[in-house]
N, C-alpha and C. Protein backbone atom coordinates (compact mmCIF):
# COMPACT_ATOMS: atom_id res chain seq x y z
N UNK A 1 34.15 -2.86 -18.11
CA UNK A 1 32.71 -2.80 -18.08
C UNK A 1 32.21 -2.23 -19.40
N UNK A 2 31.26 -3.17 -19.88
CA UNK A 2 30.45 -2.75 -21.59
C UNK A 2 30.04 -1.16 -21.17
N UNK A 3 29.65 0.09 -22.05
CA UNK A 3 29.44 0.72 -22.05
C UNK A 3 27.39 0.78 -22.59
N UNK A 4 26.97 1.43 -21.97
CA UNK A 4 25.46 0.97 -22.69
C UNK A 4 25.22 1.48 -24.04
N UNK A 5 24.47 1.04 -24.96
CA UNK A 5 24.70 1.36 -26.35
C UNK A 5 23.76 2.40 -26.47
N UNK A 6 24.17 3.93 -27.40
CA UNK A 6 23.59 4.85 -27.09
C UNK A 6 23.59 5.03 -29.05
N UNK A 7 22.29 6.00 -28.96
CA UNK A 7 22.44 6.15 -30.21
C UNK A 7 22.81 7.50 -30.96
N UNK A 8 22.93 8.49 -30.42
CA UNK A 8 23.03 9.90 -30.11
C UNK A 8 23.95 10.20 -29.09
N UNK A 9 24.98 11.30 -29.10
CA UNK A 9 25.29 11.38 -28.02
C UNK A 9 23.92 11.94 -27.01
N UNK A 10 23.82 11.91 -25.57
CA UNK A 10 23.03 12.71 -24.65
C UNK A 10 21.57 11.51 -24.36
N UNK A 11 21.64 11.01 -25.72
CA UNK A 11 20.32 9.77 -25.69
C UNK A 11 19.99 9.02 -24.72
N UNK A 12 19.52 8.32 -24.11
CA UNK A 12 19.17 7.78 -23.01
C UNK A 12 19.62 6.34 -23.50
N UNK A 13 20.63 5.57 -23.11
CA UNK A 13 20.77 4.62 -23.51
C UNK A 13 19.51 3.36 -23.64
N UNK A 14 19.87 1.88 -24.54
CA UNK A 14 18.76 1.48 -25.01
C UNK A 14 19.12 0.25 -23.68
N UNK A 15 17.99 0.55 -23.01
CA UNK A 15 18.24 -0.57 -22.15
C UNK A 15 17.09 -2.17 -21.82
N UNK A 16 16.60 -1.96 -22.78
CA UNK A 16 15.36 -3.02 -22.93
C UNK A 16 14.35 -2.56 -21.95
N UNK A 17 13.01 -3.38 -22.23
CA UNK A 17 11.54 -3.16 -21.63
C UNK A 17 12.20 -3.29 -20.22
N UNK A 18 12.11 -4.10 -19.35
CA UNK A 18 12.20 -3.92 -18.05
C UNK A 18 13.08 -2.90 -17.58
N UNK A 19 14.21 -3.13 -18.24
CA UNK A 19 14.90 -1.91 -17.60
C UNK A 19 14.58 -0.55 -17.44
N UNK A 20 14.14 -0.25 -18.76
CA UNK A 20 13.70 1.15 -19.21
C UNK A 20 12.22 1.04 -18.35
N UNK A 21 11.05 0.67 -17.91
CA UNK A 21 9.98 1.01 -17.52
C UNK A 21 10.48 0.93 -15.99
N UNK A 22 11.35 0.37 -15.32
CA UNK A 22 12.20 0.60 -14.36
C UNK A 22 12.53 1.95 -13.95
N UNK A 23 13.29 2.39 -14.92
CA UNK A 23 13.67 3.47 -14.74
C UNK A 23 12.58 5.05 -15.43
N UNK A 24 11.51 4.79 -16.00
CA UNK A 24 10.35 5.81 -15.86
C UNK A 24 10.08 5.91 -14.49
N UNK A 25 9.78 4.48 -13.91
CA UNK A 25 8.98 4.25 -13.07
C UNK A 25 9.46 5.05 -11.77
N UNK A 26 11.26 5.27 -11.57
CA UNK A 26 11.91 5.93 -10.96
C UNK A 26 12.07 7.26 -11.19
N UNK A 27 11.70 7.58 -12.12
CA UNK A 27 11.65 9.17 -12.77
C UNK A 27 10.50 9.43 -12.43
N UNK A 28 9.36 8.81 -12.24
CA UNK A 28 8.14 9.60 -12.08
C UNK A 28 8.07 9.73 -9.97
N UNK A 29 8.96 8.38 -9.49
CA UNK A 29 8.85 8.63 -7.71
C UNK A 29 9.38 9.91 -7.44
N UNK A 30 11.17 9.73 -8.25
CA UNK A 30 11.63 11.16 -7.93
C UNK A 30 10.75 12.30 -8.10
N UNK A 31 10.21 12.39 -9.46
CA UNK A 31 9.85 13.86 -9.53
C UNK A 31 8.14 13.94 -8.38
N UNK A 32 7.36 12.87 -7.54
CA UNK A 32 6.55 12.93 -6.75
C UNK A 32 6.88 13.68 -5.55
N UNK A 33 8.52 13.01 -5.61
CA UNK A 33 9.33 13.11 -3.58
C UNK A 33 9.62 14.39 -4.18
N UNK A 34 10.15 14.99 -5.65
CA UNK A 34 10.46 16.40 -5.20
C UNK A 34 9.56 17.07 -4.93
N UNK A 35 8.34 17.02 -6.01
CA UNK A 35 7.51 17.93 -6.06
C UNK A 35 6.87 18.52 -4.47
N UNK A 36 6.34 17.03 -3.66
CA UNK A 36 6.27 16.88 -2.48
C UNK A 36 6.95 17.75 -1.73
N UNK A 37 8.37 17.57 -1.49
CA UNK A 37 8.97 18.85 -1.36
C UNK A 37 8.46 20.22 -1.27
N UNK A 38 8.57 20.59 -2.59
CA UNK A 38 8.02 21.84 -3.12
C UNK A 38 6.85 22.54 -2.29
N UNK A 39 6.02 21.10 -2.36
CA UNK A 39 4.71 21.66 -1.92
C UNK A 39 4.52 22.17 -0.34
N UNK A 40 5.53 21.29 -0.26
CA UNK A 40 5.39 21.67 1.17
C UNK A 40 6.09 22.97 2.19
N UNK A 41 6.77 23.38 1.20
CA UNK A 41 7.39 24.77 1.33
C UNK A 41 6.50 25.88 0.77
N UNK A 42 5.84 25.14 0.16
CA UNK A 42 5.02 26.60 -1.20
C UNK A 42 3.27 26.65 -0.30
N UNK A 43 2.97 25.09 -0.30
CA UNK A 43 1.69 25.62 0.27
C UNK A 43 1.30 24.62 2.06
N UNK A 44 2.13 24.23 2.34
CA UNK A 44 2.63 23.79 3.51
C UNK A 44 2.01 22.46 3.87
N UNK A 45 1.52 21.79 2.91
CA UNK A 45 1.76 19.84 2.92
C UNK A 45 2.02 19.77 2.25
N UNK A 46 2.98 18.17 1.99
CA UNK A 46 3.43 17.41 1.20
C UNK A 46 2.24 16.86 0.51
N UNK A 47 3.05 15.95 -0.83
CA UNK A 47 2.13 15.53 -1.69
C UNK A 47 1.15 14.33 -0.94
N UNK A 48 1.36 13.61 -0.10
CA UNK A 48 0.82 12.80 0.91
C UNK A 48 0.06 13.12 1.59
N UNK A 49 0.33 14.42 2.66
CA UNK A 49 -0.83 15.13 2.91
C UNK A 49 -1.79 15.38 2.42
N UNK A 50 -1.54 16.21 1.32
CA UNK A 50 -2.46 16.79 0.18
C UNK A 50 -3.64 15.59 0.01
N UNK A 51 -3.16 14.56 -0.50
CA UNK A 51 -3.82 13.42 -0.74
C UNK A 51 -4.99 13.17 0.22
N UNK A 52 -4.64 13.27 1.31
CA UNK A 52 -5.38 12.53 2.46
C UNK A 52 -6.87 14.25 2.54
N UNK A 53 -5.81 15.09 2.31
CA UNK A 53 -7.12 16.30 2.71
C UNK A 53 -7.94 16.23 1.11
N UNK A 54 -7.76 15.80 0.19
CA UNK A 54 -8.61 15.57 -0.85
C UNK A 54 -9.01 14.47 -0.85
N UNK A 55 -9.09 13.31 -0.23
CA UNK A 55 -9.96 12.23 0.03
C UNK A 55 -10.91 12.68 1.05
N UNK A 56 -10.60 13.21 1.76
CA UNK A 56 -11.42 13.67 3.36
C UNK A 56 -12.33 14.32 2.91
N UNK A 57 -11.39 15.36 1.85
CA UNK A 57 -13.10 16.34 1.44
C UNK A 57 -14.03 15.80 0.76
N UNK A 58 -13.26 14.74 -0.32
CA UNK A 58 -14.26 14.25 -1.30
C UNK A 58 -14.93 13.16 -0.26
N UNK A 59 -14.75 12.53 0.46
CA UNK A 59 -15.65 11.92 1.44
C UNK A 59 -15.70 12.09 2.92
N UNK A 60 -16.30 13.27 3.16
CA UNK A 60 -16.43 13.72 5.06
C UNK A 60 -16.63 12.82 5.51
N UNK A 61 -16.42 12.50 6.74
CA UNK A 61 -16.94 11.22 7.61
C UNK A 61 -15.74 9.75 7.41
N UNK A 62 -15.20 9.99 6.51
CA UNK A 62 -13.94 8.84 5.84
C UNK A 62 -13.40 8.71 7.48
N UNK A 63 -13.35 7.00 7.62
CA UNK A 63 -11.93 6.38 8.41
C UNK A 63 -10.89 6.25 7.78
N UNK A 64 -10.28 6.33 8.96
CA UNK A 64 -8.61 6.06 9.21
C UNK A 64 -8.37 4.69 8.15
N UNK A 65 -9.38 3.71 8.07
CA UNK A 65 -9.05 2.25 7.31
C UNK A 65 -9.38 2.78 5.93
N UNK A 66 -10.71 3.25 5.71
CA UNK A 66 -11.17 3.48 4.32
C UNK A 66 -9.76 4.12 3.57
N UNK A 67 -9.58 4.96 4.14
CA UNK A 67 -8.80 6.52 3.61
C UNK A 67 -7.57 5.30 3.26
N UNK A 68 -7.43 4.16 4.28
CA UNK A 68 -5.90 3.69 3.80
C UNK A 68 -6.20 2.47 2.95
N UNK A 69 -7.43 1.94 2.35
CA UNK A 69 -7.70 1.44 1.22
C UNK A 69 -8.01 1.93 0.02
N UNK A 70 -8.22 3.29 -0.23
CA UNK A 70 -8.42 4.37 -1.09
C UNK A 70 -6.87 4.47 -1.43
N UNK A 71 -6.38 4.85 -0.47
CA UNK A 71 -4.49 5.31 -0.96
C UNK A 71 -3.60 3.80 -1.29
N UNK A 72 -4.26 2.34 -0.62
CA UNK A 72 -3.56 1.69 -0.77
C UNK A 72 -2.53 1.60 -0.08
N UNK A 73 -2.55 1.56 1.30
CA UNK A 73 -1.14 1.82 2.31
C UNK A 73 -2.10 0.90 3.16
N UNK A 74 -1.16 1.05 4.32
CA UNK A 74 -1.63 0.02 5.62
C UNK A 74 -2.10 1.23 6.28
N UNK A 75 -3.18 0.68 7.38
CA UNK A 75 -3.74 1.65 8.11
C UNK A 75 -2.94 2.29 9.37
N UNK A 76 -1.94 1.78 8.97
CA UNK A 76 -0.51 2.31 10.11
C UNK A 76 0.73 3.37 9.67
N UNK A 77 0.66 3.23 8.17
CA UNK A 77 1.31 3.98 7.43
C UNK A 77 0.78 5.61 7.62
N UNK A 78 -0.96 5.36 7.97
CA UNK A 78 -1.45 6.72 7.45
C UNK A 78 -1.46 7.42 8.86
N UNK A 79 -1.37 6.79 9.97
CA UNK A 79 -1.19 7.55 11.28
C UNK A 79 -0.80 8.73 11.23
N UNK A 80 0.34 8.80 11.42
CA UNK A 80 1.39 10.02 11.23
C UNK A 80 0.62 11.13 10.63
N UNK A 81 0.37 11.11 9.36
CA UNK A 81 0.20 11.62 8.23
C UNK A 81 -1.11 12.15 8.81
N UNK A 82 -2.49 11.50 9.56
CA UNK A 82 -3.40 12.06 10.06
C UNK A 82 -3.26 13.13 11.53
N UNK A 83 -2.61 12.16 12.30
CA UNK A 83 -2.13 13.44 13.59
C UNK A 83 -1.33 14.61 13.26
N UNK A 84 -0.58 14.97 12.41
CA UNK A 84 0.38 15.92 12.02
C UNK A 84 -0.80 16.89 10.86
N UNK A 85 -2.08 16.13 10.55
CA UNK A 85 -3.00 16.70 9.76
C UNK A 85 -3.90 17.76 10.74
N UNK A 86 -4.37 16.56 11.90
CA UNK A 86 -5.11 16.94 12.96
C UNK A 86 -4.24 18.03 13.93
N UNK A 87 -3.15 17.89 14.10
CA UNK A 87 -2.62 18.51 14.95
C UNK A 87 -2.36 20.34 14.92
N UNK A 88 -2.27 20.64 13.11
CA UNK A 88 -2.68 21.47 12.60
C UNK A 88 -3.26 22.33 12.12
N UNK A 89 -4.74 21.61 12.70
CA UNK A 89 -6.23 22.09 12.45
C UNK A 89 -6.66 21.73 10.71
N UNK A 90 -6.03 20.85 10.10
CA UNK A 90 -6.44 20.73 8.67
C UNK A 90 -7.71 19.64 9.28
N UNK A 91 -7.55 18.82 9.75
CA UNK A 91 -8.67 17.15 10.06
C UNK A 91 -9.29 17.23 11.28
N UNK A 92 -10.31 16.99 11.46
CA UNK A 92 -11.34 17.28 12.57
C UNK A 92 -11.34 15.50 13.02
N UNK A 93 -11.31 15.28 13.76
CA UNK A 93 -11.02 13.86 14.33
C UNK A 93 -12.57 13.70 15.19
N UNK A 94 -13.42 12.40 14.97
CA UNK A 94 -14.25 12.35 15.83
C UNK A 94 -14.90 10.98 15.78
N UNK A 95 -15.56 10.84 17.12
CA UNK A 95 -15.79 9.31 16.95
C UNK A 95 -17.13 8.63 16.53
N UNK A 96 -17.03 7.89 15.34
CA UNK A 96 -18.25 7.43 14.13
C UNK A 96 -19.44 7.01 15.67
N UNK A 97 -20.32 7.70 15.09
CA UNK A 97 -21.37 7.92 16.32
C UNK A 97 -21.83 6.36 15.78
N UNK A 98 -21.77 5.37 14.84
CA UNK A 98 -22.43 4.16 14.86
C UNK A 98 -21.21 3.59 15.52
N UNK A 99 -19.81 3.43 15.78
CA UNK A 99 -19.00 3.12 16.49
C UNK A 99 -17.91 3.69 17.35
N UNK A 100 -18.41 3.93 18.33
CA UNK A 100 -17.52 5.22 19.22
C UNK A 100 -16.00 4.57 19.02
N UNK A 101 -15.65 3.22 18.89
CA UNK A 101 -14.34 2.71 19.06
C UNK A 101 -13.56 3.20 17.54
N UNK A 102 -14.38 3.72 16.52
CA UNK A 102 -13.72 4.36 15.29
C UNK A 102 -14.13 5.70 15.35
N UNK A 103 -12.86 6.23 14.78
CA UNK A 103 -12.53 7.79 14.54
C UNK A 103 -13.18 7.80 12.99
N UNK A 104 -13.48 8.92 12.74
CA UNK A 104 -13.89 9.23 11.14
C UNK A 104 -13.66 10.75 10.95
N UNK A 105 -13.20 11.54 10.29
CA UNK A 105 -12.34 12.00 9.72
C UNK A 105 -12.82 12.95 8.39
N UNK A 106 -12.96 14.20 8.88
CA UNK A 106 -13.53 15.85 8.09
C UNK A 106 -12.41 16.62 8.21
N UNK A 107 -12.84 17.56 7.47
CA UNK A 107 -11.72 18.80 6.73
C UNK A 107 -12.44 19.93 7.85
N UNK A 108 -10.96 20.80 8.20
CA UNK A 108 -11.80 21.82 9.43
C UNK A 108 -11.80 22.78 7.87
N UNK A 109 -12.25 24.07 8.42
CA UNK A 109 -11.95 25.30 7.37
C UNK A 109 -11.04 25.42 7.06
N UNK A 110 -9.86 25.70 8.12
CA UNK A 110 -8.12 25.69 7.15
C UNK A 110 -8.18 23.94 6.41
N UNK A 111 -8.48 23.14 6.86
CA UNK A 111 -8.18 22.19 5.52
C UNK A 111 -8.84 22.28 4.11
N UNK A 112 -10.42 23.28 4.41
CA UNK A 112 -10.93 23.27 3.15
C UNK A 112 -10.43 24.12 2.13
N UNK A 113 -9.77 24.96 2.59
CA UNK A 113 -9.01 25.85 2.13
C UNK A 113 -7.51 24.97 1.19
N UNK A 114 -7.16 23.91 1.86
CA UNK A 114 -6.21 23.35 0.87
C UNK A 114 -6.55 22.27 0.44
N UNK A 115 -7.91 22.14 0.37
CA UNK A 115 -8.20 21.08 -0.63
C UNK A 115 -8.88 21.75 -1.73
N UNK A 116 -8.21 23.02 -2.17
CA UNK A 116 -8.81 23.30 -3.64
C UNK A 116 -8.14 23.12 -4.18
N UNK A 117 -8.48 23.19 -5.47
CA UNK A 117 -7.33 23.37 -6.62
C UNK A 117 -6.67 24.00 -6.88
N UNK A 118 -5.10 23.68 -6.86
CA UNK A 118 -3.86 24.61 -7.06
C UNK A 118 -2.62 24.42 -7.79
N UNK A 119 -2.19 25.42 -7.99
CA UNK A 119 -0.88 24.95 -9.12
C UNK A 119 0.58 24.61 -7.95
N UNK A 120 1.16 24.28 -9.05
CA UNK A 120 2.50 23.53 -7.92
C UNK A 120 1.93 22.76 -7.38
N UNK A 121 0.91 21.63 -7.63
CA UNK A 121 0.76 20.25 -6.90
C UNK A 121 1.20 18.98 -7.84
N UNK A 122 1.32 18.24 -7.41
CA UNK A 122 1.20 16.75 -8.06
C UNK A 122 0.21 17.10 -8.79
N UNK A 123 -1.35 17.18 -8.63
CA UNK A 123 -2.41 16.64 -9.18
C UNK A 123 -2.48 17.86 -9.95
N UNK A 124 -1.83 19.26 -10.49
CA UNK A 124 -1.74 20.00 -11.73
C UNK A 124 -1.09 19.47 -12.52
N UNK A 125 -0.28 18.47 -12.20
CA UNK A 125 0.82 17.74 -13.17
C UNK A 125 -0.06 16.68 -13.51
N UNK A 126 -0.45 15.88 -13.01
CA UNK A 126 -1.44 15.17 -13.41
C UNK A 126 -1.91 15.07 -14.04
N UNK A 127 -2.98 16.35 -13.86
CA UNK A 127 -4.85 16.74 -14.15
C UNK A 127 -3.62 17.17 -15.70
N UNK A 128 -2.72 17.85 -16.01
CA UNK A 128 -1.93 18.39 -17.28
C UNK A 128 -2.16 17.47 -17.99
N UNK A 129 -1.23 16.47 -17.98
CA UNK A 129 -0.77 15.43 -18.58
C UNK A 129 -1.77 14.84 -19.05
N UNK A 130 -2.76 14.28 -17.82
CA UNK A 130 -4.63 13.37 -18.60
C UNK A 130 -5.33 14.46 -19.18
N UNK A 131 -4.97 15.69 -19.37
CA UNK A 131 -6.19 16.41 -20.27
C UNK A 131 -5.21 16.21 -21.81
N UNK A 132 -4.43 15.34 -22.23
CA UNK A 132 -3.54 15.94 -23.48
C UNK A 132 -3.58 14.45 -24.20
N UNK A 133 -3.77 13.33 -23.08
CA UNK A 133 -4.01 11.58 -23.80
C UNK A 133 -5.09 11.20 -23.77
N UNK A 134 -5.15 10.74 -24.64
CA UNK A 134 -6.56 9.77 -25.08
C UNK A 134 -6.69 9.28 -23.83
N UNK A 135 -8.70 8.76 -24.08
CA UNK A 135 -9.04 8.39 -22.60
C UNK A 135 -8.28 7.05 -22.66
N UNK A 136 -8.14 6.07 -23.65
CA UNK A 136 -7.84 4.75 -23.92
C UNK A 136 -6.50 4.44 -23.50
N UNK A 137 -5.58 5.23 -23.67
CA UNK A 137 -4.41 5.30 -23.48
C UNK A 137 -4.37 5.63 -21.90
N UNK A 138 -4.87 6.22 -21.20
CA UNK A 138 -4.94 6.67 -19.89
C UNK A 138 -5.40 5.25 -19.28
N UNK A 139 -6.67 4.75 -19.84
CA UNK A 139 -6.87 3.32 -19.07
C UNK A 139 -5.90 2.21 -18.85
N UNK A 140 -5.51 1.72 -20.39
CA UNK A 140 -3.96 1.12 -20.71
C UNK A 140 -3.26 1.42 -19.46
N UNK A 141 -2.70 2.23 -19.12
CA UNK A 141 -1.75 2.87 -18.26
C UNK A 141 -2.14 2.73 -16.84
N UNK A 142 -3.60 3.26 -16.59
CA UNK A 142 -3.52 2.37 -15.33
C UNK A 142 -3.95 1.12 -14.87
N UNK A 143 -4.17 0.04 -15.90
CA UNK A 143 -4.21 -1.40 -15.96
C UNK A 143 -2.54 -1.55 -15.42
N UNK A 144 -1.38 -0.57 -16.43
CA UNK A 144 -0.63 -1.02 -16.40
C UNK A 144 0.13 -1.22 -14.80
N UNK A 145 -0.32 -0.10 -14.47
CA UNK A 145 0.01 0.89 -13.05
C UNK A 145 -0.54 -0.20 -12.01
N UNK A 146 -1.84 -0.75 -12.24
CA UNK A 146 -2.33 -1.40 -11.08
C UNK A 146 -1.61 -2.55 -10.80
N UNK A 147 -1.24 -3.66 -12.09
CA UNK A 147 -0.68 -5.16 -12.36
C UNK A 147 1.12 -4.34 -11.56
N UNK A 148 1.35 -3.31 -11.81
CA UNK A 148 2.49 -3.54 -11.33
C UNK A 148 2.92 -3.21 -9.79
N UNK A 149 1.69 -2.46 -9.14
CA UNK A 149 1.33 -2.03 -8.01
C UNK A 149 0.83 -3.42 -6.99
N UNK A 150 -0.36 -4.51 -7.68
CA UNK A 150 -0.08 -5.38 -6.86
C UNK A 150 0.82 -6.56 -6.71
N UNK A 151 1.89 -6.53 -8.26
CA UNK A 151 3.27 -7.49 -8.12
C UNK A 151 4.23 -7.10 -7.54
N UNK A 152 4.08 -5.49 -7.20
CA UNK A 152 5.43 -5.54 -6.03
C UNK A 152 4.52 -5.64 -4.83
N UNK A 153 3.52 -5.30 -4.28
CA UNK A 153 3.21 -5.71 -3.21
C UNK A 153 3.19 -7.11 -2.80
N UNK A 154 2.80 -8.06 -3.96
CA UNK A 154 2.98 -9.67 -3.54
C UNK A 154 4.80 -9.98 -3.03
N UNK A 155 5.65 -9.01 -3.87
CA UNK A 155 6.79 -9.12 -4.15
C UNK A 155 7.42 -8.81 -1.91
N UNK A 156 6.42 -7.87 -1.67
CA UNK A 156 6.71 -7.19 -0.50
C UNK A 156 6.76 -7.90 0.89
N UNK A 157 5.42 -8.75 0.29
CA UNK A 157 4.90 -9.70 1.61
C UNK A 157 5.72 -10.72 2.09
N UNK A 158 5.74 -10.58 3.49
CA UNK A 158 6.71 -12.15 3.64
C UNK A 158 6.68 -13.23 3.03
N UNK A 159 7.64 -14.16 2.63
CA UNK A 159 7.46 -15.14 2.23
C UNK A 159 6.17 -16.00 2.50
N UNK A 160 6.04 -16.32 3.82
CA UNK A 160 4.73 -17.19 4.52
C UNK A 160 3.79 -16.99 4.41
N UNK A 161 3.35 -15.34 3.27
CA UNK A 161 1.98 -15.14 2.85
C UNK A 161 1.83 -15.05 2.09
N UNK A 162 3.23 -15.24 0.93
CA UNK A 162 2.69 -15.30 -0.44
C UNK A 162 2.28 -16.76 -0.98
């Protein structure tokens, strides 16, 4: 087996465009799932959670569907993630008085409490990183982020719907 061609010892070998944005792209999940982790030992949700109680705050009244077109998941994905929210007293669950058959979805006081701003989250790593690049370069990036977000999802769908 070829060895990959390195130019330095320790260097990250040169593995061309796809490969290499491949493997960022895997360096940045890992360090999400650890951080996630982290967070959830340090301030007791995951980075997923977190997410959902900073959409909620930034829009009280948010459904179960909105919240999962905002994150980009299926509205089945985010279940879990809301009852284990609710179940906790972070999400106040109640039914959209223009449609009793939909739930809509507020921050109790313990959730407002972790939807501030804090260190050891994803979004300090984040909010870091976009205060240090150009705005232009930040856009670039998530043009890039989006084109590749909905080619694996086409990539995802059964055959019979792509």
């Amino acid at each position: 087996m070829a060895e990959p061609s390195k130019t330095e010892p320790g260097d990250v070998p040169v593995l061309g465009d796809i490969l290499d944005f491949m493997r960022l792209l895997w360096a940045v999940d890992h360090g999400l799932h650890s951080t996630s982790k982290r967070m959830n030992t340090s301030i007791g949700v995951t980075g997923p959670q977190r997410l959902v109680l900073r959409m909620t705050g930034k829009f009280p009244g948010i459904s179960a569907g909105e919240l999962a077109q905002i994150l980009h998941v299926h509205k089945s994905s985010l279940t879990g993630v809301l009852q284990r929210l609710e179940a906790r007293g972070l999400l106040k669950r109640t039914a959209d008085p223009e449609d009793g058959r939909r739930a809509i979805f507020s921050l109790t006081a313990k959730g407002k409490e972790l939807d501030a701003v804090r260190a050891g989250t994803v979004e300090q790593a984040i909010r870091k990183v976009l205060g240090r690049v150009p705005k232009e370069q930040i856009e670039v990036t998530r043009e890039v982020l989006q084109a590749v977000a909905a080619a694996l999802a086409a990539v995802s769908q059964p055959a019979s719907k792509r």
